[in-house]
C-alpha atoms as a PDB file:
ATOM      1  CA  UNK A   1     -14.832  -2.816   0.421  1.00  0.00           C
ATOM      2  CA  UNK A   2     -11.495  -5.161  -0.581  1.00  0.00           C
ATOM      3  CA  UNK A   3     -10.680  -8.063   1.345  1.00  0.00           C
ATOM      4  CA  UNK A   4      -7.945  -7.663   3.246  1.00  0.00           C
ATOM      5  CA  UNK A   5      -5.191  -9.833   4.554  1.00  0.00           C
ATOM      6  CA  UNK A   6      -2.451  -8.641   6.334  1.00  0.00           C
ATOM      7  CA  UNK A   7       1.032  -9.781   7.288  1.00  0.00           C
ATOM      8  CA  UNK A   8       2.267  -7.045   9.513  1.00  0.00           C
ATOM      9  CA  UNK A   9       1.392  -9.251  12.671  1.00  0.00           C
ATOM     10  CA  UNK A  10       3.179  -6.690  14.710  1.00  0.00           C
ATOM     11  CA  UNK A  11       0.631  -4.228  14.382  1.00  0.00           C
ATOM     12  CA  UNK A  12      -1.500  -3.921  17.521  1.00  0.00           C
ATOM     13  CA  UNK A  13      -4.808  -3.867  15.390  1.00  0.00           C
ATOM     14  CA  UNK A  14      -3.539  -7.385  13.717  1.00  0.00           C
ATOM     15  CA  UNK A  15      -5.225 -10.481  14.887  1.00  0.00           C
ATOM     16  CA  UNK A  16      -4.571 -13.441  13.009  1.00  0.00           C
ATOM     17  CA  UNK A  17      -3.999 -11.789   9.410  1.00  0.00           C
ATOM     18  CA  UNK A  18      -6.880  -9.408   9.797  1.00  0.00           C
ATOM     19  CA  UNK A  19      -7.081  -6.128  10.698  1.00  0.00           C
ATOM     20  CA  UNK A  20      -8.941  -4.751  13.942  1.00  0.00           C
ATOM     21  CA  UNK A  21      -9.053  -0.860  13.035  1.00  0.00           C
ATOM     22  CA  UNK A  22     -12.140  -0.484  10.858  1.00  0.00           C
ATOM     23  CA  UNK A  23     -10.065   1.299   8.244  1.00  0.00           C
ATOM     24  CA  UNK A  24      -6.592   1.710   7.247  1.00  0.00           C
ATOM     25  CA  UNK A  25      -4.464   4.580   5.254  1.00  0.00           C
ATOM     26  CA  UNK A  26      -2.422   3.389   2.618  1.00  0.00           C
ATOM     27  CA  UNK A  27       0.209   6.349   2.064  1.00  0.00           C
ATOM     28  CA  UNK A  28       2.675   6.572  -0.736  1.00  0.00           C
ATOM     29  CA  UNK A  29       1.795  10.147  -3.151  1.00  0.00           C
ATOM     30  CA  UNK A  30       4.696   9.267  -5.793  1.00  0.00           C
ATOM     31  CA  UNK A  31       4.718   5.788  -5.814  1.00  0.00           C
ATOM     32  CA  UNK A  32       5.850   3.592  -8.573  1.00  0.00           C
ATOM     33  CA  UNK A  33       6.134   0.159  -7.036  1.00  0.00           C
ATOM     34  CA  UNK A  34       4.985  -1.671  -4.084  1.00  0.00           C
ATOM     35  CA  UNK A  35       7.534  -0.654  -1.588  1.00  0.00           C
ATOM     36  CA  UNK A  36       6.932   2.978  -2.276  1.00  0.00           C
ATOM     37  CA  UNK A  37       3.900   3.033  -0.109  1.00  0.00           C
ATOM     38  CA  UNK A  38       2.658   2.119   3.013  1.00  0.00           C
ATOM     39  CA  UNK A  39       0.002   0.901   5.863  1.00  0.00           C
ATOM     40  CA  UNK A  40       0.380   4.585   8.039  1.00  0.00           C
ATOM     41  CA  UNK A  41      -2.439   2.821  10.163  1.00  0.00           C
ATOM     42  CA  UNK A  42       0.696   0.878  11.237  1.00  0.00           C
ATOM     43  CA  UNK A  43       0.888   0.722  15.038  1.00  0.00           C
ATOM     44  CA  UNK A  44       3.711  -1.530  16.342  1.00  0.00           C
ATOM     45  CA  UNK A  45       2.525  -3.557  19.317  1.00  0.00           C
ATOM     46  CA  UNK A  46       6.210  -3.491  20.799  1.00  0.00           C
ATOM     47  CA  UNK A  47       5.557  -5.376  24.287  1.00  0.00           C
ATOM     48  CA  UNK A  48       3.830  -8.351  21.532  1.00  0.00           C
ATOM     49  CA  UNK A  49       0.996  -7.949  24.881  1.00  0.00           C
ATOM     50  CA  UNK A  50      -1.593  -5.878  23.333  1.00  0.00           C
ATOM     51  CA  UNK A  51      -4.601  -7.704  22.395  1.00  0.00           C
ATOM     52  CA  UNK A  52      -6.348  -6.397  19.470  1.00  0.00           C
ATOM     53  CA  UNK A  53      -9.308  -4.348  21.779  1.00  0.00           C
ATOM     54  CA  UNK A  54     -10.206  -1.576  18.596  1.00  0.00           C
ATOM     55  CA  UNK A  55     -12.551  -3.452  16.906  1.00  0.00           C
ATOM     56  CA  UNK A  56     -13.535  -7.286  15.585  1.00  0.00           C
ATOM     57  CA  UNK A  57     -11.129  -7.720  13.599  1.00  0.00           C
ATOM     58  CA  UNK A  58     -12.609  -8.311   9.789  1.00  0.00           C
ATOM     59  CA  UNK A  59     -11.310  -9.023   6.399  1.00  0.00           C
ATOM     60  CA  UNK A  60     -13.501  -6.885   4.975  1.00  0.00           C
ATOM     61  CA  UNK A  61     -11.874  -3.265   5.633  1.00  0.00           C
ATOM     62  CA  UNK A  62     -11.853   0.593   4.072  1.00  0.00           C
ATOM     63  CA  UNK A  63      -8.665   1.435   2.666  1.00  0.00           C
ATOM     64  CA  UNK A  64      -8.100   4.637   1.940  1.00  0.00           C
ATOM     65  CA  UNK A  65      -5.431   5.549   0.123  1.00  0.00           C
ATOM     66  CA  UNK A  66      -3.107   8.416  -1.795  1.00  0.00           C
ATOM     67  CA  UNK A  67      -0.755   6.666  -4.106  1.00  0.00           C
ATOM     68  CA  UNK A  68      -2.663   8.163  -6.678  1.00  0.00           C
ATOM     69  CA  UNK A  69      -0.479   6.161  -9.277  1.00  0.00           C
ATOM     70  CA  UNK A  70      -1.946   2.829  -8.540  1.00  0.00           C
ATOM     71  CA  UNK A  71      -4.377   2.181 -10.934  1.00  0.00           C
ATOM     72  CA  UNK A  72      -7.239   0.688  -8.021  1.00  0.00           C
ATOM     73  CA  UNK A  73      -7.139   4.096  -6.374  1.00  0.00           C
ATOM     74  CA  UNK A  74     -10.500   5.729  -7.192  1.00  0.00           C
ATOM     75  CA  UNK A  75     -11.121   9.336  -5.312  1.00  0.00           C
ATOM     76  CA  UNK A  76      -8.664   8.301  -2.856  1.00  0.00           C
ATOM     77  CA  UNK A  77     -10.109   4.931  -1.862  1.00  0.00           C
ATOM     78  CA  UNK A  78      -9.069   1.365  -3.289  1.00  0.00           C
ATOM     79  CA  UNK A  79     -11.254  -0.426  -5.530  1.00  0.00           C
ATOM     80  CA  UNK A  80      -9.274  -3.097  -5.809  1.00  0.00           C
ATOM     81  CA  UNK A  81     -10.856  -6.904  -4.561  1.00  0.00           C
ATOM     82  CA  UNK A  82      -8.106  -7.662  -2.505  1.00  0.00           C
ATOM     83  CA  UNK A  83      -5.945  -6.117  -0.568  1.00  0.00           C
ATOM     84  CA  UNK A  84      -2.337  -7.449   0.628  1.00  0.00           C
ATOM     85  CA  UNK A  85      -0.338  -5.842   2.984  1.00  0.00           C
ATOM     86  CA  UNK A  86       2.883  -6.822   3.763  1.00  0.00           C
ATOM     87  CA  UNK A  87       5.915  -6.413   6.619  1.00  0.00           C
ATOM     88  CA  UNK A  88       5.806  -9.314   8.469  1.00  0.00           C
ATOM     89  CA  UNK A  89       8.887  -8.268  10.968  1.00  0.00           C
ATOM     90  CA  UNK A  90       8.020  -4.258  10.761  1.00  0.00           C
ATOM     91  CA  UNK A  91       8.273  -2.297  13.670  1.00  0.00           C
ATOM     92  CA  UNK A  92       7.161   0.807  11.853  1.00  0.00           C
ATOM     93  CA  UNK A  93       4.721   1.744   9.125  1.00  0.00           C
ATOM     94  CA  UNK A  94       7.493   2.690   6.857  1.00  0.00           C
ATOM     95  CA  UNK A  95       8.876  -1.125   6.414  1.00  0.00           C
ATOM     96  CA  UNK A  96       5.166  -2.733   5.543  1.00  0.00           C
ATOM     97  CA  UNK A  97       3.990  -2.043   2.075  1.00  0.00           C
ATOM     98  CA  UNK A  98       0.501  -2.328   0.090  1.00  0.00           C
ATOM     99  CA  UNK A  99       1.340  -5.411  -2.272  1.00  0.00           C
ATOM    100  CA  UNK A 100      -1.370  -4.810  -4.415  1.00  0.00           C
ATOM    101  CA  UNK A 101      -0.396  -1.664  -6.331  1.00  0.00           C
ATOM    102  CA  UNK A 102       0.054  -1.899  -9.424  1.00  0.00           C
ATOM    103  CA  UNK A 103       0.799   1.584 -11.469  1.00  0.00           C
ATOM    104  CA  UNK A 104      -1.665   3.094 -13.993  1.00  0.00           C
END
């Protein structure tokens, strides 16, 4: 499993740069660059209330993922070591994106 860390710290499975969830889906099919994909396990915590109550957070983490043009995505799942998302001010998944692509 990567290591993740995690800047979308308006995600209600956030806690302190890790991720609460278990797993996340990183989305983009036709990507070609970083900001074509992103974290659809995206959840904005829009009150900023919510404590994190899924799961420990962890910076271990499954990522699954379909931008099949990154060259860490292996049968749909990341391989890579590390994982960085970003979208510090998102309030949807659609602004945070999966930093570490990189394209085959």
């Amino acid at each position: 499993m990567p290591t993740l860390s995690c800047s979308a710290v308006k995600c209600v499975y956030n806690e302190n740069r890790l991720c609460g969830k278990g797993d996340i889906k990183v989305t983009g099919d036709h990507a070609l660059e970083p900001r074509d994909t992103c974290c659809s396990s995206f959840r904005e915590n829009a009150s900023g209330t919510v404590k994190n109550s899924f799961g420990e957070p962890s910076d271990q983490i499954q990522v699954d993922c379909s931008a099949c043009n990154c060259q860490y995505n292996k049968d749909m799942e990341c391989q890579a070591d590390r994982v960085d998302i970003s979208g510090p001010s998102s309030s949807r998944c659609a602004q945070t994106e999966c930093c570490t692509f990189e394209k085959k």
